[in-house]
Protein backbone atom coordinates (compact mmCIF):
# COMPACT_ATOMS: atom_id res chain seq x y z
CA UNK A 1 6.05 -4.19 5.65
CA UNK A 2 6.55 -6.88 8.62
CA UNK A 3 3.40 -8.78 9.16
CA UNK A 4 1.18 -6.54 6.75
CA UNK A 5 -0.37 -7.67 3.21
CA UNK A 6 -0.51 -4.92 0.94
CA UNK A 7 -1.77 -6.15 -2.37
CA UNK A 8 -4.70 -3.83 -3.11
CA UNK A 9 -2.45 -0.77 -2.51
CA UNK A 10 -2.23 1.36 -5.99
CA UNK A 11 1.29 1.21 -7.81
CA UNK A 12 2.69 3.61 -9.50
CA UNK A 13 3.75 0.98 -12.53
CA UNK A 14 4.88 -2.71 -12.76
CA UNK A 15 7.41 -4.29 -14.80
CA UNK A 16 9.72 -7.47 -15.61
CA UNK A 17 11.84 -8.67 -12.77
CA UNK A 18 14.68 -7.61 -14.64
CA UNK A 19 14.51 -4.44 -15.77
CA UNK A 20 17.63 -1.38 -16.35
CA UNK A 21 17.83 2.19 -16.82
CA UNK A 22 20.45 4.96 -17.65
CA UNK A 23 22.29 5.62 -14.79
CA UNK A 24 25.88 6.70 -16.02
CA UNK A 25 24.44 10.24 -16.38
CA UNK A 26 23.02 10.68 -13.09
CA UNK A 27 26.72 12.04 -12.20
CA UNK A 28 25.55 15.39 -14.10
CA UNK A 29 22.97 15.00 -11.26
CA UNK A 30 25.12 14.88 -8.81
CA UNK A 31 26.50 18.55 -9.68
CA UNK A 32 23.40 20.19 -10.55
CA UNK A 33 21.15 18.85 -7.57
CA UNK A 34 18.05 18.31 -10.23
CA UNK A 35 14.84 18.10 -8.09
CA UNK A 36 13.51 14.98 -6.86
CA UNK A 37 11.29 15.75 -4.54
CA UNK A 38 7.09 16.28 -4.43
CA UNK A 39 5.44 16.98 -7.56
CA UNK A 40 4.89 15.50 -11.08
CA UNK A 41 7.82 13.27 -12.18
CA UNK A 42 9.21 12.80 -15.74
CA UNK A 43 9.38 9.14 -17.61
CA UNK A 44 12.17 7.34 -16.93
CA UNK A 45 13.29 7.84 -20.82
CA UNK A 46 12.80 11.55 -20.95
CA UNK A 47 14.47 12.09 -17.85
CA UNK A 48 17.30 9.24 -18.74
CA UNK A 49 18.14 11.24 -21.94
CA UNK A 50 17.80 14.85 -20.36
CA UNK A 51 20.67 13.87 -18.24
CA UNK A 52 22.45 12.02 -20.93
CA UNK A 53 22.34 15.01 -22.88
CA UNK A 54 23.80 16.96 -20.19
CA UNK A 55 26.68 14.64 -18.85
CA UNK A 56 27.77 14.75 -22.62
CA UNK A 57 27.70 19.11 -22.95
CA UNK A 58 29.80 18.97 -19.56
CA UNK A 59 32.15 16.05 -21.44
CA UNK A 60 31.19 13.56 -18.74
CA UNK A 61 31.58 10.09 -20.80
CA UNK A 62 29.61 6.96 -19.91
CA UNK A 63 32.35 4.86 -18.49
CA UNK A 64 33.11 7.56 -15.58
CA UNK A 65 30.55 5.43 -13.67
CA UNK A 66 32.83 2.82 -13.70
CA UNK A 67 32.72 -0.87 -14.22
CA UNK A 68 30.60 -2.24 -11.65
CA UNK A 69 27.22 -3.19 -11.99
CA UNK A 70 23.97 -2.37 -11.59
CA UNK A 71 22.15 -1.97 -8.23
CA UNK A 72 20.30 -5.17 -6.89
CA UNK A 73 17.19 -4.68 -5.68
CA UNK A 74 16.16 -7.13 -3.61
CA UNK A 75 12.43 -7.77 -3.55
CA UNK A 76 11.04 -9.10 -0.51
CA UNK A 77 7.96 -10.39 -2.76
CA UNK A 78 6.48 -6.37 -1.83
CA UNK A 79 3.76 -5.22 -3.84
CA UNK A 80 5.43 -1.73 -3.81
CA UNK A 81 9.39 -2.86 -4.83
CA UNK A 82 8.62 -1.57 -8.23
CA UNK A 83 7.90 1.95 -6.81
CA UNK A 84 11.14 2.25 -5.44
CA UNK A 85 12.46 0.84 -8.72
CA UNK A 86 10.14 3.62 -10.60
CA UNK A 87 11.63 6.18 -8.77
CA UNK A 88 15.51 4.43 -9.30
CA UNK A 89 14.48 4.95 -12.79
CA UNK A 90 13.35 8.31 -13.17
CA UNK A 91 16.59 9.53 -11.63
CA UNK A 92 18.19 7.74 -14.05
CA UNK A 93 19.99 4.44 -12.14
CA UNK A 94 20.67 0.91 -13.75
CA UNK A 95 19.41 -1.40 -11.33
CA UNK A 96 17.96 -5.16 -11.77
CA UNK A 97 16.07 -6.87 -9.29
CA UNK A 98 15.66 -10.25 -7.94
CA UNK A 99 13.87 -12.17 -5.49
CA UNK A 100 14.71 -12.73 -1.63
CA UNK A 101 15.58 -16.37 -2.79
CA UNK A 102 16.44 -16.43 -6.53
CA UNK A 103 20.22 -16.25 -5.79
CA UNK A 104 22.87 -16.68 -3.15
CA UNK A 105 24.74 -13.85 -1.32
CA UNK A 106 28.04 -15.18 -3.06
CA UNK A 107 25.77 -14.72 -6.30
CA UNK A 108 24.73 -11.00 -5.74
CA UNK A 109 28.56 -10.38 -5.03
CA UNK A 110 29.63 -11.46 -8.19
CA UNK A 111 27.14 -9.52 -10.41
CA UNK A 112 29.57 -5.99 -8.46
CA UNK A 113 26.79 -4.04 -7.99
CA UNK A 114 27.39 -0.65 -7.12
CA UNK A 115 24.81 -0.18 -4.51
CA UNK A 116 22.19 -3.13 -2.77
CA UNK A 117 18.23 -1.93 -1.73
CA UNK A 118 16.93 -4.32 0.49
CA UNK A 119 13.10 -4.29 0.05
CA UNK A 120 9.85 -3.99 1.96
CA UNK A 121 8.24 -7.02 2.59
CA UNK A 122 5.47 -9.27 4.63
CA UNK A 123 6.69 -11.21 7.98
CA UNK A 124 9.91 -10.88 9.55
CA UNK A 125 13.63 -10.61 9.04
CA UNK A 126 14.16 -14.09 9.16
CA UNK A 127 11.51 -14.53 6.47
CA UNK A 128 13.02 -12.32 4.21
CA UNK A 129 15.41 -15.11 2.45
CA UNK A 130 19.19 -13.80 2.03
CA UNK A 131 18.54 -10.15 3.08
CA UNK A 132 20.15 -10.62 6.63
CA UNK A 133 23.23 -12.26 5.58
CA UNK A 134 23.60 -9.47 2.41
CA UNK A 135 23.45 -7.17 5.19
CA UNK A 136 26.17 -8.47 6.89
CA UNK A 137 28.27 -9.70 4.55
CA UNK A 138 27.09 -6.77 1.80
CA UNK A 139 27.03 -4.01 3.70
CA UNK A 140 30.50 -3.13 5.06
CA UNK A 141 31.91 -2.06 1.55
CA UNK A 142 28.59 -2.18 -0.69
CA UNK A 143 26.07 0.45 -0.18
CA UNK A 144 23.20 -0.92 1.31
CA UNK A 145 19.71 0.88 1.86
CA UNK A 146 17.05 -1.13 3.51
CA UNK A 147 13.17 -0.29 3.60
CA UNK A 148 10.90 -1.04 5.73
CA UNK A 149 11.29 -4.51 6.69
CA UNK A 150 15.10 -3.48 5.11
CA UNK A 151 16.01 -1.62 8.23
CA UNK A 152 14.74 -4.15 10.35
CA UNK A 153 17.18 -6.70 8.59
CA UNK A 154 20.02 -4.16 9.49
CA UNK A 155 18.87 -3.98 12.82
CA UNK A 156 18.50 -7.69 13.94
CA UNK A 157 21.85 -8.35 11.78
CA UNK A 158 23.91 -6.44 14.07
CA UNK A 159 22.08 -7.90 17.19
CA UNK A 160 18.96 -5.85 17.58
CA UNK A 161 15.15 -7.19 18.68
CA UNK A 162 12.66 -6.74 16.04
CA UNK A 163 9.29 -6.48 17.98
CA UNK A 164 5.61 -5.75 18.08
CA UNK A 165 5.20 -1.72 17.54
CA UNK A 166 4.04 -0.40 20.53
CA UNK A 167 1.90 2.02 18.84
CA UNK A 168 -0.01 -1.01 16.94
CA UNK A 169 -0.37 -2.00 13.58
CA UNK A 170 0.80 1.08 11.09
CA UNK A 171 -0.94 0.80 7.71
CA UNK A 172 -0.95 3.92 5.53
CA UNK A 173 -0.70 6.35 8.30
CA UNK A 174 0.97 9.05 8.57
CA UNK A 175 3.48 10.59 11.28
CA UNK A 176 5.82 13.30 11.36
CA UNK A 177 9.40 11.88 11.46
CA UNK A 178 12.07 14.08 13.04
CA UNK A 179 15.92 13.36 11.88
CA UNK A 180 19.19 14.18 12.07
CA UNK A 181 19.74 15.37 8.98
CA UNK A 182 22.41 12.58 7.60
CA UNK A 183 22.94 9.79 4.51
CA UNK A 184 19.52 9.36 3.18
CA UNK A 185 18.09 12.40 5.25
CA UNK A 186 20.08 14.79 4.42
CA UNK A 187 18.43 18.09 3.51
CA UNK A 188 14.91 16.66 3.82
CA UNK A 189 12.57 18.81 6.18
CA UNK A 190 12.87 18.69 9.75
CA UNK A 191 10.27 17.49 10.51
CA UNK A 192 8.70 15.47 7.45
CA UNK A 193 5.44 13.67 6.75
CA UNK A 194 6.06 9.91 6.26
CA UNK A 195 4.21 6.93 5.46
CA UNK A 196 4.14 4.02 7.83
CA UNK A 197 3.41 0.42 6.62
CA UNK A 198 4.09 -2.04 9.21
CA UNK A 199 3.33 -3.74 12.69
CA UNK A 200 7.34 -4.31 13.48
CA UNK A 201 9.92 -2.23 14.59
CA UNK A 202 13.63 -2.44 15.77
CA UNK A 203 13.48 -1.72 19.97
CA UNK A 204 14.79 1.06 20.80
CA UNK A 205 16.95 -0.20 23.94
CA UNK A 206 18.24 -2.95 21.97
CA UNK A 207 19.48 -0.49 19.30
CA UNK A 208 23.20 -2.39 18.55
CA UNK A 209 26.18 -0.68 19.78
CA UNK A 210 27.68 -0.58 15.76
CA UNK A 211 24.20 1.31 14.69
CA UNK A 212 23.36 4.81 15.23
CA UNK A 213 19.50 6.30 15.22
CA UNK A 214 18.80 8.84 12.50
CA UNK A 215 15.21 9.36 12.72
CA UNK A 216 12.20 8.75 15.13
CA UNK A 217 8.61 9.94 15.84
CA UNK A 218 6.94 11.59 18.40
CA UNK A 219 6.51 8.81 20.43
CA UNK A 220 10.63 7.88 19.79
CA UNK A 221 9.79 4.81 17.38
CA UNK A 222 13.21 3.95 15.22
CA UNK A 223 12.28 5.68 12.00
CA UNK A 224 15.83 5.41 10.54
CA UNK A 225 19.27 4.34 11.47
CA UNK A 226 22.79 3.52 9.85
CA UNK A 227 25.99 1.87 10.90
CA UNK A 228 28.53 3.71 12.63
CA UNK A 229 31.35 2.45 10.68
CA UNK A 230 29.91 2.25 7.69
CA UNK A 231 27.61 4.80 7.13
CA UNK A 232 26.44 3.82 3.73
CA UNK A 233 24.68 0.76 5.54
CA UNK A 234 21.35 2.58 6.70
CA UNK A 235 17.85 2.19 6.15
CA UNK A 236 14.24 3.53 7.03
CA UNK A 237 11.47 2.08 8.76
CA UNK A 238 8.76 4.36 6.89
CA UNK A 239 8.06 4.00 3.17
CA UNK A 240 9.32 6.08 0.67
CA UNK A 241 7.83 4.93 -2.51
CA UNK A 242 4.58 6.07 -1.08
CA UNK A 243 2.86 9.26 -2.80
CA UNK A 244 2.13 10.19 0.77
CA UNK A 245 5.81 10.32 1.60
CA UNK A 246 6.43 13.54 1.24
CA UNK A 247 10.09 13.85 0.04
CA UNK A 248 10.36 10.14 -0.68
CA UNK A 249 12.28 10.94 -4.31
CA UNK A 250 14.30 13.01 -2.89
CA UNK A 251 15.46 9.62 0.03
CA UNK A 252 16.18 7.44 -3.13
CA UNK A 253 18.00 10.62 -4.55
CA UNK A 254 20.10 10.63 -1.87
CA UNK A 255 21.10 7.05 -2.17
CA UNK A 256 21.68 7.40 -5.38
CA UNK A 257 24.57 10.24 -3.93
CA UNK A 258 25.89 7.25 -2.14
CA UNK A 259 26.95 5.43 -4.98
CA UNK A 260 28.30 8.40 -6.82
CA UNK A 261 30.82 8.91 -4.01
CA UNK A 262 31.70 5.32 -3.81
CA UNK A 263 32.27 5.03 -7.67
């Protein structure tokens, strides 16, 4: 969130800091594109068993996930980490989180987690407790999707200036976001309506030479980028775990594809 206290925002749900869901099964997902977008969404049970059910009629068996872990979500001490973790669940992915400074780097390497989510969060990068070295360190052969104060992270990691928005202080607004249509992006409206929490953003002419832009507004604020090299290291600068994201399922969905083709 970068600088902006959110705790009176509504939540979608809360839970332990440890918390897992079916995820195995999302591979049926994979194949049959199931909708995550706008609209209603199942429980995280129903939906967890529906695809269960249907990895097991197409003979898909539980280990062809693999043997790595979870996904780590690292909270940022966000009041809305557990709506990205709400919407992990209901598309059926394992995932445990933990905060910014409950554990080393070394630590989160050990538990192999599949994927990483780097949270929102108040302040800046350097506030945000391990998150820029798991970037570094995490990113190059773990996927890594950072929100919000997440991108930022990837963007002063890899030598880019986090600074004052020039547009001012962004909370629950909405802007059109224009993209090109890759990683997390892909097949999402072009343009879409996003939510914007924050009062930071990466500069756009300091933009590091290893990162490449994916999305921007009007006005050519960084909405999205992802490294070059590793493409599976990207994040967004909008939020979307807010209902007034407007294909924000369908983002997390698409991470979710990430680890499927790194499995």
């Amino acid at each position: 969130m970068s600088g902006l206290h959110r705790h009176s925002a509504p939540r979608l749900f809360e839970q332990p800091h440890t918390a897992i869901t079916d995820f195995h099964a999302v591979s049926c997902w994979r194949k049959r594109r199931i909708s995550c977008g706008r609209g209603p969404s199942s429980s995280r049970c129903r939906l967890a068993l529906t695809l269960r059910r249907q990895a097991q009629a197409e003979g898909q068996e539980a280990s062809s996930m693999g043997p790595r872990g979870p996904v780590v979500v690292i909270d940022n001490y966000d009041s809305f980490t557990y709506n990205l973790c709400q919407y992990l669940g209901d598309l059926g992915c394992k995932y445990v989180v933990i905060k910014n400074d409950d554990k080393t780097v070394a630590e989160v390497r050990a538990m192999n987690p599949r994927g990483v989510l780097v949270s929102p969060g108040p302040g800046k990068p350097s506030d945000s407790g391990i998150c820029l070295q798991a970037v570094r360190e995490l990113g190059p052969d773990i996927p890594l999707f950072g929100v919000c104060m997440g991108l930022q992270c990837i963007g002063e990691a890899f030598g880019g200036d986090v600074v004052r928005a020039p547009c001012g202080v962004m909370h629950g607004k909405t802007s059109p976001v224009f993209h090109t249509n890759v990683g997390v992006l892909e097949g999402l409206p072009n343009p879409f309506q996003a939510a914007r929490y924050h009062s930071l953003v990466i500069k756009r002419d300091t933009i590091p030479e290893d990162l490449e832009i994916t999305a921007w507004t009007e006005d050519g604020t960084i909405m999205a980028a992802r490294h070059k090299q590793y493409p599976n290291l990207q994040g967004v600068q909008f939020h979307p775990e807010s209902i007034i994201t407007e294909e924000g399922k369908q983002i997390v969905g698409n991470f979710i594809k990430t680890l499927l083709d790194e499995s």
